[in-house]
Protein backbone atom coordinates (compact mmCIF):
# COMPACT_ATOMS: atom_id res chain seq x y z
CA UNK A 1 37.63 128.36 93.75
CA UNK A 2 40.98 128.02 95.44
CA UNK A 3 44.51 128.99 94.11
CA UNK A 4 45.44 125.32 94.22
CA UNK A 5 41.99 123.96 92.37
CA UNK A 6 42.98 127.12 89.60
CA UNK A 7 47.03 125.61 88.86
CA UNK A 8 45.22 121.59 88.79
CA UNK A 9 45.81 120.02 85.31
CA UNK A 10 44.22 117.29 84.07
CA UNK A 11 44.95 113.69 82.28
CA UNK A 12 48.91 113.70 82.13
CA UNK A 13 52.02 111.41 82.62
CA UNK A 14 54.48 112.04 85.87
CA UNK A 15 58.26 111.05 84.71
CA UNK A 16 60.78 110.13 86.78
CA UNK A 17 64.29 111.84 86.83
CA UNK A 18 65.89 108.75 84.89
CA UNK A 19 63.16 108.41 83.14
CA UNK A 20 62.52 104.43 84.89
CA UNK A 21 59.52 105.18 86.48
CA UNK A 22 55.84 106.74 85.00
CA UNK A 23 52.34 107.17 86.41
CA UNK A 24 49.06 108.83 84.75
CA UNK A 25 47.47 111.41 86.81
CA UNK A 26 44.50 113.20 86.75
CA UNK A 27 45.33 116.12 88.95
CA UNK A 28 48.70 117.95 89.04
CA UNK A 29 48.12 120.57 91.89
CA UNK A 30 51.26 123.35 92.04
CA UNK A 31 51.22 124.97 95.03
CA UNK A 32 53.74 127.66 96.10
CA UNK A 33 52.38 128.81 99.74
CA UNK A 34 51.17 127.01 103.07
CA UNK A 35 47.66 127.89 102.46
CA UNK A 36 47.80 125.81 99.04
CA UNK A 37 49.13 123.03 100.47
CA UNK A 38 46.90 123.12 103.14
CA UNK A 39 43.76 123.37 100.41
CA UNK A 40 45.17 120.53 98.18
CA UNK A 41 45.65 117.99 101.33
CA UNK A 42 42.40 118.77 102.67
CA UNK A 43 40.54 118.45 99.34
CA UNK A 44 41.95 115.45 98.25
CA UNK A 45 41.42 111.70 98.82
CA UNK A 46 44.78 110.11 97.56
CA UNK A 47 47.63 111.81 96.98
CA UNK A 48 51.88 112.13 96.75
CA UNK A 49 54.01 114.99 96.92
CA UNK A 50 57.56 115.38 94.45
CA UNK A 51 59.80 117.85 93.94
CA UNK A 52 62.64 117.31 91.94
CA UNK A 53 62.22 113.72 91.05
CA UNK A 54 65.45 112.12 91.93
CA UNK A 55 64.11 109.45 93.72
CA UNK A 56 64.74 105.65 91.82
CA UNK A 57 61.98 104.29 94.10
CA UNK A 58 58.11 104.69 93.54
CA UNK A 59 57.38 106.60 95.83
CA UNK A 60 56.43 110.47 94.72
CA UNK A 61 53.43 109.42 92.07
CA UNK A 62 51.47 106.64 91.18
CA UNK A 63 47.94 108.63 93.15
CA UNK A 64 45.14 110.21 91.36
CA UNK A 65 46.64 113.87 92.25
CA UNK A 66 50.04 114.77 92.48
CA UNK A 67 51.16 117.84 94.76
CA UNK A 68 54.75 119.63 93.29
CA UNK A 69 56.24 121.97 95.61
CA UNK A 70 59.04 122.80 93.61
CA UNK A 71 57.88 126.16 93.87
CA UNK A 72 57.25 126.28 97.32
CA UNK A 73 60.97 127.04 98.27
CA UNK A 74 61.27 130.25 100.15
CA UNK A 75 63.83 130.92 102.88
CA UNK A 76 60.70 131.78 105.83
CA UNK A 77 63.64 132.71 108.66
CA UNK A 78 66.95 133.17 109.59
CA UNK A 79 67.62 133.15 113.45
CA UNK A 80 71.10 134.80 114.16
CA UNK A 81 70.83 134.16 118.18
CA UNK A 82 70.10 130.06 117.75
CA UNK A 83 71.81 129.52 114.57
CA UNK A 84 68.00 128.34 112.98
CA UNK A 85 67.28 128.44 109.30
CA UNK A 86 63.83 127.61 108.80
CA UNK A 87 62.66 127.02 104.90
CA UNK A 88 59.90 125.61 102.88
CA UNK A 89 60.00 122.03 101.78
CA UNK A 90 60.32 122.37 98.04
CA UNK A 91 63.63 124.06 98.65
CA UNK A 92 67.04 122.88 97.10
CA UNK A 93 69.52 121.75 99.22
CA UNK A 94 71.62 124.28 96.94
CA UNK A 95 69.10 127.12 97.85
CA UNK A 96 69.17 126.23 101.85
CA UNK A 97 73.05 125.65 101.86
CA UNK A 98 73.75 128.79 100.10
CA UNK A 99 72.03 130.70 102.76
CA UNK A 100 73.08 129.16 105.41
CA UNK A 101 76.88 129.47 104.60
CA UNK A 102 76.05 133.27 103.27
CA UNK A 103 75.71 133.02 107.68
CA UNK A 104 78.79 131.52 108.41
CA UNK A 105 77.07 128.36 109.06
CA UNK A 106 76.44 124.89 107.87
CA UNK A 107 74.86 122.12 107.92
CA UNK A 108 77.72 119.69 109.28
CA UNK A 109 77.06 116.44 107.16
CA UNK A 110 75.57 116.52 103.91
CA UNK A 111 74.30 114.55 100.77
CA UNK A 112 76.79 114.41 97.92
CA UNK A 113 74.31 116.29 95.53
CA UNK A 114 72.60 119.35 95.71
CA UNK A 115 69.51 119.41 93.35
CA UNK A 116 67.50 117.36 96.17
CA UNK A 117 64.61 118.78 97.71
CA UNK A 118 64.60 119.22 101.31
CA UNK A 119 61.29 118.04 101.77
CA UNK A 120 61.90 114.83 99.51
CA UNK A 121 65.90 114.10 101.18
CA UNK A 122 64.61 114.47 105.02
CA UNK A 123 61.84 111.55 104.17
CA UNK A 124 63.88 109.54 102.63
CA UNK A 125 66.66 109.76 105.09
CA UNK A 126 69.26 111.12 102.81
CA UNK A 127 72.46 111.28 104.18
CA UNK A 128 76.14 111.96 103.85
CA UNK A 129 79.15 110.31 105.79
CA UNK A 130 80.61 111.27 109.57
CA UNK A 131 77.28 112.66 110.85
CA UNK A 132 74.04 112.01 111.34
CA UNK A 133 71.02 111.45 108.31
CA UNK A 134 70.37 115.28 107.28
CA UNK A 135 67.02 114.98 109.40
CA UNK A 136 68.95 114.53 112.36
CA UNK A 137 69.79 118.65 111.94
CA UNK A 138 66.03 119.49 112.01
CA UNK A 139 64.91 121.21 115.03
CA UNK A 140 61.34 121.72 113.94
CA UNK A 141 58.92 120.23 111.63
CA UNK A 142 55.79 122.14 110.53
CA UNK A 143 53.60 119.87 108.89
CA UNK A 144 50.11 119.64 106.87
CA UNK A 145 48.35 117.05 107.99
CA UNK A 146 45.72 114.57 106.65
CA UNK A 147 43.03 116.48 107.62
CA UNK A 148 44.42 119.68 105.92
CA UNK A 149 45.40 121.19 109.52
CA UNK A 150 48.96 122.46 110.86
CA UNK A 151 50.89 120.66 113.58
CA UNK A 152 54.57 121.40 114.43
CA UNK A 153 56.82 118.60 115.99
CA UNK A 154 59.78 119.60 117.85
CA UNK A 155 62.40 117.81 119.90
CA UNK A 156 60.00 117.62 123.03
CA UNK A 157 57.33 115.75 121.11
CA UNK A 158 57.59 112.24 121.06
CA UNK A 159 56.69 111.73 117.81
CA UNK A 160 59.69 113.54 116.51
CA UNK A 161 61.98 110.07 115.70
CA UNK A 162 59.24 108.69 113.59
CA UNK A 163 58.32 112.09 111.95
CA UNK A 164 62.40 112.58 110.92
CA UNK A 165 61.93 109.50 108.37
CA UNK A 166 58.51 109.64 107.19
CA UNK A 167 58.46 109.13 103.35
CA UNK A 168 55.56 111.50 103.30
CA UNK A 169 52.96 108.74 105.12
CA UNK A 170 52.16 110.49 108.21
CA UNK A 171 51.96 114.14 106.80
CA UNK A 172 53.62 116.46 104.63
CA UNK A 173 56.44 118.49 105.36
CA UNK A 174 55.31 122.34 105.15
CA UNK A 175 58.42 124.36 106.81
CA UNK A 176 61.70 122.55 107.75
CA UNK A 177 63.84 124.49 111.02
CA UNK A 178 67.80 123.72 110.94
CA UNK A 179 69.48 123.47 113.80
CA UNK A 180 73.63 124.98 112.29
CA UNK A 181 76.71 125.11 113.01
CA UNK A 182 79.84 127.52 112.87
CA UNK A 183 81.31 126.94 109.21
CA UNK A 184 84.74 125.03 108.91
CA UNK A 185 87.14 124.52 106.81
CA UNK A 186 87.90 121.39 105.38
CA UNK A 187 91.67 119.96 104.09
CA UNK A 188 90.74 116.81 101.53
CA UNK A 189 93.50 114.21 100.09
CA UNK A 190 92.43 111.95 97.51
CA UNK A 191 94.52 108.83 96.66
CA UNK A 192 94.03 105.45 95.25
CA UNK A 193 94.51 102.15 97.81
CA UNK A 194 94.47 98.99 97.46
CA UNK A 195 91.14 97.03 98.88
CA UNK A 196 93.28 94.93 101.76
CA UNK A 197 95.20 98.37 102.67
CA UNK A 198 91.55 100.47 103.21
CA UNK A 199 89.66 98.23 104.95
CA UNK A 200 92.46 97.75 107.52
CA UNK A 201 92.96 101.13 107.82
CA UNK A 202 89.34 101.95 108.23
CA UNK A 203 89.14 102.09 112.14
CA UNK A 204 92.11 104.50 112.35
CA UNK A 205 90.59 106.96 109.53
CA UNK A 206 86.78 107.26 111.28
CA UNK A 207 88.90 107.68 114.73
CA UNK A 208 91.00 110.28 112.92
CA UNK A 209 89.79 112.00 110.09
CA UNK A 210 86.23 114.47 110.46
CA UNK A 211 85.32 113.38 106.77
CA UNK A 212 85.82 110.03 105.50
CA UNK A 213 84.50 108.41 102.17
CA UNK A 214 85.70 105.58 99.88
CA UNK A 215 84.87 105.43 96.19
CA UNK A 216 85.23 101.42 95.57
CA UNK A 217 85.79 100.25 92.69
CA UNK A 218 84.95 96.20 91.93
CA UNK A 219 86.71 94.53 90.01
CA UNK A 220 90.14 96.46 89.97
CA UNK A 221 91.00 95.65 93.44
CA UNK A 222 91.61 99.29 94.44
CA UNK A 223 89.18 102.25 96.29
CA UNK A 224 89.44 105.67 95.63
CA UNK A 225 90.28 107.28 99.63
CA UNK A 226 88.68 110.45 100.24
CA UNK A 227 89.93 111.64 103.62
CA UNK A 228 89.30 115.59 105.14
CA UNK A 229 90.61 117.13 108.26
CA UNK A 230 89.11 120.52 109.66
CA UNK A 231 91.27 122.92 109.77
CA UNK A 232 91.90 126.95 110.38
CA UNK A 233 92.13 129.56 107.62
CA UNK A 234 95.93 129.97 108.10
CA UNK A 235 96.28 126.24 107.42
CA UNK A 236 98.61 125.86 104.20
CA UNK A 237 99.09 123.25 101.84
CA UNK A 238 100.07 122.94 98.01
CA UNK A 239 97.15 122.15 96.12
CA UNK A 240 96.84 119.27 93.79
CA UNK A 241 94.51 118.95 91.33
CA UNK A 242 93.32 115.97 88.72
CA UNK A 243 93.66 116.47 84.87
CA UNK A 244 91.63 118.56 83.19
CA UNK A 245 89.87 115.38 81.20
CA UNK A 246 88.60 113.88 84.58
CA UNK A 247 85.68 115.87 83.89
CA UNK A 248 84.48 113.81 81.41
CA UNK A 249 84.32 110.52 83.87
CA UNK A 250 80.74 110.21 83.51
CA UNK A 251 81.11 110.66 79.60
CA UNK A 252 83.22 107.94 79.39
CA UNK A 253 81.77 105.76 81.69
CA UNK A 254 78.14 105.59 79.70
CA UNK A 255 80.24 104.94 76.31
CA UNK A 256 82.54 101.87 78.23
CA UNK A 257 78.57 100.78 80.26
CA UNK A 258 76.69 100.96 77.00
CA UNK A 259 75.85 97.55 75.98
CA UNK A 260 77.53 95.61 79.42
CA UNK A 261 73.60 94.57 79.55
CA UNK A 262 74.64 92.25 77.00
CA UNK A 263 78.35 91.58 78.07
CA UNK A 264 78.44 91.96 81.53
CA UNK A 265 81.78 90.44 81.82
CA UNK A 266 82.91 93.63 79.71
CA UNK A 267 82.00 95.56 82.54
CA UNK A 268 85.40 94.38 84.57
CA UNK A 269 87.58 95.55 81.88
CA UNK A 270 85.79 99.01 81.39
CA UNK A 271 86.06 99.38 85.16
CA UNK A 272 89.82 98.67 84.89
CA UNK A 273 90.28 101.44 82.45
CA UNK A 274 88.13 103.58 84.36
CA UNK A 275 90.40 103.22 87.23
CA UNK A 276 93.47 104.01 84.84
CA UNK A 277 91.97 106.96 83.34
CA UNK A 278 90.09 108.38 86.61
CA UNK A 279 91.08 107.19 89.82
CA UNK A 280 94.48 107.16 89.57
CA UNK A 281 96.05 111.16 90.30
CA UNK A 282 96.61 112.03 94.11
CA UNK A 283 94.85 114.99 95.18
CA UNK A 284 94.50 118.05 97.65
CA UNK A 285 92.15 120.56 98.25
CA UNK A 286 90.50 122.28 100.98
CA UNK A 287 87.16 124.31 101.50
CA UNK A 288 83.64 124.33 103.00
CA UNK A 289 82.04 120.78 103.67
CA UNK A 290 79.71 121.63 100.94
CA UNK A 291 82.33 123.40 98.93
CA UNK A 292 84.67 120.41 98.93
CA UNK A 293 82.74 117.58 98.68
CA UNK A 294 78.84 117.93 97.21
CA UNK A 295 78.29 117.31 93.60
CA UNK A 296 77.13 120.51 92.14
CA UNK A 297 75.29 118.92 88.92
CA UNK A 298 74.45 115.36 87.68
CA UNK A 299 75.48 115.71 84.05
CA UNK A 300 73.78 111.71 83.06
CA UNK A 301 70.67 109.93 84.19
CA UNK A 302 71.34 106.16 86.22
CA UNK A 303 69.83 104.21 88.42
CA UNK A 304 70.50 103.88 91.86
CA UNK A 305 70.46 101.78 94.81
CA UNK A 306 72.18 101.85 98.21
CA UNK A 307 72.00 99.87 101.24
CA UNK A 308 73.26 99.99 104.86
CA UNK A 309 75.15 97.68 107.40
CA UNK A 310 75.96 97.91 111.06
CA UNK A 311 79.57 98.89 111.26
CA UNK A 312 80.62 96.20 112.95
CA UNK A 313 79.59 93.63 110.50
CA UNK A 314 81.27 95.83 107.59
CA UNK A 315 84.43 93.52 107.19
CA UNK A 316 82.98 90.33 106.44
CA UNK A 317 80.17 91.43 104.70
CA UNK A 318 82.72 93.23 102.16
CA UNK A 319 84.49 89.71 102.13
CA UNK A 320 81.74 88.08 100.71
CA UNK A 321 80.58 90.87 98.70
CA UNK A 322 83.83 91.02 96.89
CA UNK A 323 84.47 87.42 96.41
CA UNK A 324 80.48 87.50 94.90
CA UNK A 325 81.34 90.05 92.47
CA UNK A 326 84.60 88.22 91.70
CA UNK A 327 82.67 85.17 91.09
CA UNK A 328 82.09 84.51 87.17
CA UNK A 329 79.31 81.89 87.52
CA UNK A 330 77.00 84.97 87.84
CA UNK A 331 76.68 87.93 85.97
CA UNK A 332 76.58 90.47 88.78
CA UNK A 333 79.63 92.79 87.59
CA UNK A 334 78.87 96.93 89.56
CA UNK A 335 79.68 99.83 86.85
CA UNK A 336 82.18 101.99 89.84
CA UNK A 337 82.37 103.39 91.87
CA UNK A 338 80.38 101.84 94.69
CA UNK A 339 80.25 104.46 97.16
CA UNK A 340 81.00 103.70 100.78
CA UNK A 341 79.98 106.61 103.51
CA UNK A 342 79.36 106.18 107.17
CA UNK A 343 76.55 107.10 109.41
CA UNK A 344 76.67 108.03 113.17
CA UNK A 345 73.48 106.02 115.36
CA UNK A 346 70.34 107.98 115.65
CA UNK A 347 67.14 107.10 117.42
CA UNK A 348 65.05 108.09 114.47
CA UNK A 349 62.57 104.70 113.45
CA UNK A 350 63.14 104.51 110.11
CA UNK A 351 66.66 105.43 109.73
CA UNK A 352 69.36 103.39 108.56
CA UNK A 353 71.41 104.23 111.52
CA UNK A 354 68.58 103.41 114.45
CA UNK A 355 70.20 102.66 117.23
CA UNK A 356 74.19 101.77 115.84
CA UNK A 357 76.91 103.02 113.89
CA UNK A 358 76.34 101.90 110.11
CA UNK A 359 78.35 102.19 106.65
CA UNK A 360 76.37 102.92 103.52
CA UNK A 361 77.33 101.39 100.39
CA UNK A 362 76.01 102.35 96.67
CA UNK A 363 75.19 100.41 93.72
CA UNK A 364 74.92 102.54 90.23
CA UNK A 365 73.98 101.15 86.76
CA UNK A 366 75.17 103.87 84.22
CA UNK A 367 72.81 102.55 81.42
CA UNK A 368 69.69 103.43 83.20
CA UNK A 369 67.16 101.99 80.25
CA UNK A 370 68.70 98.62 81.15
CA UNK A 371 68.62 98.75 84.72
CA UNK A 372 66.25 95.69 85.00
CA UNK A 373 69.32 93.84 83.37
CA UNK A 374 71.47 94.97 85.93
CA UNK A 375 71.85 91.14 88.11
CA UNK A 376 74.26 93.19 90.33
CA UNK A 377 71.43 94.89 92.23
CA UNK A 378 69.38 91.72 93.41
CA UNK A 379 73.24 89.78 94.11
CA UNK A 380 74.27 92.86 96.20
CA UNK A 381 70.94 93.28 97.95
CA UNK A 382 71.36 89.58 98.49
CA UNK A 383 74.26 89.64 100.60
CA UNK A 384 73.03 92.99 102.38
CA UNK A 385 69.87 91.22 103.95
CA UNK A 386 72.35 88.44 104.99
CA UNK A 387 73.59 90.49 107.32
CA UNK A 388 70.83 92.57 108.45
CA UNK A 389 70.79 95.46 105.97
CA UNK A 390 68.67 98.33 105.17
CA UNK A 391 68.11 99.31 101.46
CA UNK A 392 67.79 103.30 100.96
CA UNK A 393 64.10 104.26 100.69
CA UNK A 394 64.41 106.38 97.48
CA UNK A 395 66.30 103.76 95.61
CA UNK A 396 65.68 100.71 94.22
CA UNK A 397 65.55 97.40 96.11
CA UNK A 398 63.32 94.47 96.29
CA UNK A 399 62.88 93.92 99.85
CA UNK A 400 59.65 93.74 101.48
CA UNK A 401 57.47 93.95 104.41
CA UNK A 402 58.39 90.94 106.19
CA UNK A 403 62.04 92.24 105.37
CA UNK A 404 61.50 95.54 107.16
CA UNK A 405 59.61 94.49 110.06
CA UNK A 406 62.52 92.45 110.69
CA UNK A 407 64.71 95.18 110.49
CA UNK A 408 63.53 98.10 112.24
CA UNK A 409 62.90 97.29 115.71
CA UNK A 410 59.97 100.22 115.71
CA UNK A 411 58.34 98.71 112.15
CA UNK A 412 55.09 98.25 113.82
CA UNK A 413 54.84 101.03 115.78
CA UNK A 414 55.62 103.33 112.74
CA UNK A 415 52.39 101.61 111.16
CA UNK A 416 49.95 101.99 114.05
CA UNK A 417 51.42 105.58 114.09
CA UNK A 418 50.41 105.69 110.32
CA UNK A 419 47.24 104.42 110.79
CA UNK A 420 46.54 107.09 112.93
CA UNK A 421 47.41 109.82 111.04
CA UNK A 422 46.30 109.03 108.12
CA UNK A 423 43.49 106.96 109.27
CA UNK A 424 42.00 106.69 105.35
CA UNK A 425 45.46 105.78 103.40
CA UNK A 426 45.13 109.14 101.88
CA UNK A 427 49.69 108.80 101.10
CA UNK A 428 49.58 105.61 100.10
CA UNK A 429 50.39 104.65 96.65
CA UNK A 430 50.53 101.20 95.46
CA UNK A 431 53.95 100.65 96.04
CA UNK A 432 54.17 102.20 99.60
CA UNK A 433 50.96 100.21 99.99
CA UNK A 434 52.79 96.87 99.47
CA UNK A 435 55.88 97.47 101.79
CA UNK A 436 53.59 99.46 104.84
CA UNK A 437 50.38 97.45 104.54
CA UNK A 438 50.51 93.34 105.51
């Protein structure tokens, strides 16, 4: 009997991070080496892989057996001469970051939390802002296949743009190779600006600053500009840090969003005391990318939802986004920030950024029990497919197939590429079934 066969459990209930989503299982298979892995995809007929569980879309459960490679998280390699960190899939981003700075490295764009799993943020595309989707770093991919076999993709293969953005339906990732970079420093301001003063202003910060991020906040008429510039150790500046109480943000925020299910119109009032209160104090600060600007813990549960738009149609679509959120015949009112990051073009098939420049913008419901009362998700998504947008695959939307396939201009060839891999649907769920299958 194998290893993997030994750690299966029977008859149980998977549980999303936020607690939204849940799916009986009867196998939970816990595998913590290649060999495992290899065992439990081999062995099984229908089957999805989680690690940390952060995702607000369906997509790591809902099969009779249930891989977690939480535990399968080693550091396999360190290459000093190419600047290659090479680590298993169940890995933190924390874990993988802390090692590769511990080089003098990084990773230069990153997600802005860092409980993810690597495995889990390179399928889903994950992404920060004035780079590339994290996937884009990956040099290698080692992957078990359907068959339970080992095949490695690297730039020269020409499956390597649909293999970056996978969601876990053409393999599953085994061993991830980085591709870093020399470390930087980073010098952040933080300051409040008005919505008309930003969004003019936007060309001239992506042209000038190396790190670039807006907090927007609906209904007060005001983002929160995060701006960084790379500079060298002997750079000086005098620091300027936020109250002490701006740690409690999220605290506050759940109290104000607590029953806004009921009164959404309450919801523009909290967010103009939130603004008071949070997003007010100027501040300065400098360190590492990751240092200075990823979220070292999630303190409260929400739901989530983000979606994506070509940079060039940006400007109006924020028009009409804020004059639908401003519009009290509906009860779409966003819980803030919304936050707005930017994406370099990649050639990757089911990336946000295929083939142009995009900005990302996030939707968060602080009450995550009521998220199906939350009307601002379907409103925003609304406008987003006007013009052409792409919802985040880990987070919630409602578009579908004949969405998508308009969309990404490789759609079909990503599902004859499926087909072929995984010629018996072995990672397909039901709800990856419904957006991948016509």
């Amino acid at each position: 009997m194998s290893k993997s066969t030994k750690n299966a459990q029977t008859t149980n209930t998977w549980i999303s991070w936020n607690k939204n989503i849940k799916h009986t299982y009867k196998n939970l298979i816990k595998v913590s080496n290649e060999e495992e892995m290899m065992d439990a995809v081999a062995n099984n007929v229908s089957l999805r892989v989680f690690g940390n569980r952060f995702s607000s879309a369906d997509i790591h459960a809902g099969t009779p057996t249930l891989i977690d490679v939480s535990n399968y998280d080693k550091i396999v390699n360190i290459n000093k001469e190419t600047k290659e960190v090479t680590v298993q899939a169940g890995a933190s981003l924390e874990k993988v970051i802390n090692t590769v700075q511990a080089c003098g490295w990084c990773i230069p764009c990153l997600p802005d939390i860092n409980k993810i799993t690597i495995g889990g943020a390179l399928a889903t595309a994950t992404h920060g802002t004035n780079g590339f989707i994290l996937s884009k770093y990956v040099s290698k991919f080692r992957m078990v296949m359907a068959d339970g076999s080992i095949k490695e993709f690297t730039e020269q293969d020409p499956e390597i743009d649909a293999i970056r953005v996978s969601l876990g339906l053409l393999g599953v990732y085994s061993e991830i190779t980085f591709k870093c970079e020399d470390n930087y420093r980073l010098h952040i301001k933080e300051a409040p600006m008005k919505d008309a003063d930003w969004t003019a202003k936007l060309d001239g910060f992506l042209q000038t600053y190396d790190f670039v991020r807006i907090l927007w906040l609906p209904h007060t008429n005001h983002g929160y500009v995060i701006l960084g510039t790379k500079v060298d150790k002997e750079f000086t500046f005098k620091e300027k840090s936020a109250p002490k109480y701006y740690k409690n943000r999220r605290k506050v925020s759940q109290k104000l969003y607590k029953y806004t299910h009921k009164y959404p119109s309450f919801t523009s009032i909290a967010n103009k005391i939130l603004y008071f209160l949070f997003f007010t104090a100027k501040q300065e600060h400098a360190g590492s990318l990751y240092d200075a600007t990823v979220t070292k813990k999630r303190g409260a549960t929400m739901e989530l939802a983000e979606w994506t738009v070509a940079y060039s149609k940006f400007q109006d679509l924020f028009k009409d986004l804020k004059a639908m959120l401003e519009d009290k015949t509906n009860k779409a009112y966003v819980h803030v920030p919304m936050d707005v990051r930017f994406l370099k073009k990649d050639n990757a098939w089911l990336s946000y950024a295929a083939d142009e420049d995009v900005v990302t913008v996030g939707c968060v419901c602080r009450n995550s029990p009521k998220a199906d009362d939350y009307e601002a998700f379907e409103k925003v998504e609304e406008v987003f497919l006007k013009y052409g947008g792409k919802p985040h695959w880990a987070k919630r939307f409602k578009a579908t197939y004949s969405d998508f396939e308009k969309l990404y201009t490789k759609w079909n060839d990503f599902g004859t590429l499926r087909s072929k891999l995984d010629p018996t649907n072995k990672f397909l769920n039901g709800y990856l079934t419904k957006l991948f299958v016509k």
